[in-house]
Protein backbone atom coordinates (compact mmCIF):
# COMPACT_ATOMS: atom_id res chain seq x y z
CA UNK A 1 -0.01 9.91 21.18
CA UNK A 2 0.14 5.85 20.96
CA UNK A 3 1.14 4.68 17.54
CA UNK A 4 -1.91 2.41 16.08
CA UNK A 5 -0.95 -0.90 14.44
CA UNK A 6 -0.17 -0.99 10.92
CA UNK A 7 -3.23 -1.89 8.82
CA UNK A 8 -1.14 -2.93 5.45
CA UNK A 9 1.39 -6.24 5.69
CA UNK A 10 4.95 -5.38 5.68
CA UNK A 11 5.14 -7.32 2.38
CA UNK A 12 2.32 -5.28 0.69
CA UNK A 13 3.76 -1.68 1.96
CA UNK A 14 7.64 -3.23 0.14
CA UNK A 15 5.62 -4.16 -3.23
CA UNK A 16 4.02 -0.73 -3.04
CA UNK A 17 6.89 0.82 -2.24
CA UNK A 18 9.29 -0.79 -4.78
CA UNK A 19 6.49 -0.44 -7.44
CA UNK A 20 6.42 4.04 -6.45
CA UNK A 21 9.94 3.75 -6.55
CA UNK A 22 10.80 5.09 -3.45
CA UNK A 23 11.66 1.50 -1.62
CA UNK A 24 15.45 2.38 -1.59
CA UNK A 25 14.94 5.07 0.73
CA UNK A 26 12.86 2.57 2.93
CA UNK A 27 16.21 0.76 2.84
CA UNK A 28 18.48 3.51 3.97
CA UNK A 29 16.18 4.93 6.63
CA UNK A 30 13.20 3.38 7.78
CA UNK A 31 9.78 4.08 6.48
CA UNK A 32 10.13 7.20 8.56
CA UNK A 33 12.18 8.70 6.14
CA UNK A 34 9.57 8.74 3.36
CA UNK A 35 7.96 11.82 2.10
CA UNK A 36 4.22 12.72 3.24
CA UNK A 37 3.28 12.91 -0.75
CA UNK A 38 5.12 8.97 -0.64
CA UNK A 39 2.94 7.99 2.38
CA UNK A 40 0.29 9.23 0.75
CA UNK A 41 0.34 8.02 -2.54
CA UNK A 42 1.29 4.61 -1.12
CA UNK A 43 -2.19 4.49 0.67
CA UNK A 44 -3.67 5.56 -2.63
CA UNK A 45 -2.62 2.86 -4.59
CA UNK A 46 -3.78 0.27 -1.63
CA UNK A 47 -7.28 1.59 -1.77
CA UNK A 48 -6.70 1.11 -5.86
CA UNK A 49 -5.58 -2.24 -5.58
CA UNK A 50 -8.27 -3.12 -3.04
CA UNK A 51 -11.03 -1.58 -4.94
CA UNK A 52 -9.98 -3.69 -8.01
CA UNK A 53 -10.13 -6.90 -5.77
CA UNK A 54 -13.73 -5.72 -4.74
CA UNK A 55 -14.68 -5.41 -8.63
CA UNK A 56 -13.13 -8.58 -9.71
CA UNK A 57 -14.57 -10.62 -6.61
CA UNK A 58 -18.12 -8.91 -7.68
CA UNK A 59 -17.94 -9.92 -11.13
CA UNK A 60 -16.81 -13.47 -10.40
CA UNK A 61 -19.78 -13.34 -7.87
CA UNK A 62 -22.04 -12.67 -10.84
CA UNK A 63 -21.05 -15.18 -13.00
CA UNK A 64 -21.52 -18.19 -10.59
């Protein structure tokens, strides 16, 4: 099965990473060597931080 391009920047999966504290095992082996619960709780707290965008960006639409 073909591999689909990433969907987060490199940068954002680091900050994410370094902010779950698991970016030191990025380091040693790769972002394959992550847990599934890691993985998974990094692409939670992208939706998060996207969401939040969404809200602010709605309520600075509303107060033009």
């Amino acid at each position: 099965m073909a591999r689909r391009k990433g969907i987060m920047s490199s940068r954002l999966k680091e900050e994410i990473a370094k902010e779950l504290g698991f970016y030191d095992v990025v380091e040693r082996e790769g972002w394959g060597g992550i847990k599934s619960r890691d993985a998974g709780n990094m692409v939670k707290r992208a939706i998060e931080m996207a969401e939040q965008g969404l809200a602010q960006q709605n309520q600075n639409d509303m107060n033009k």
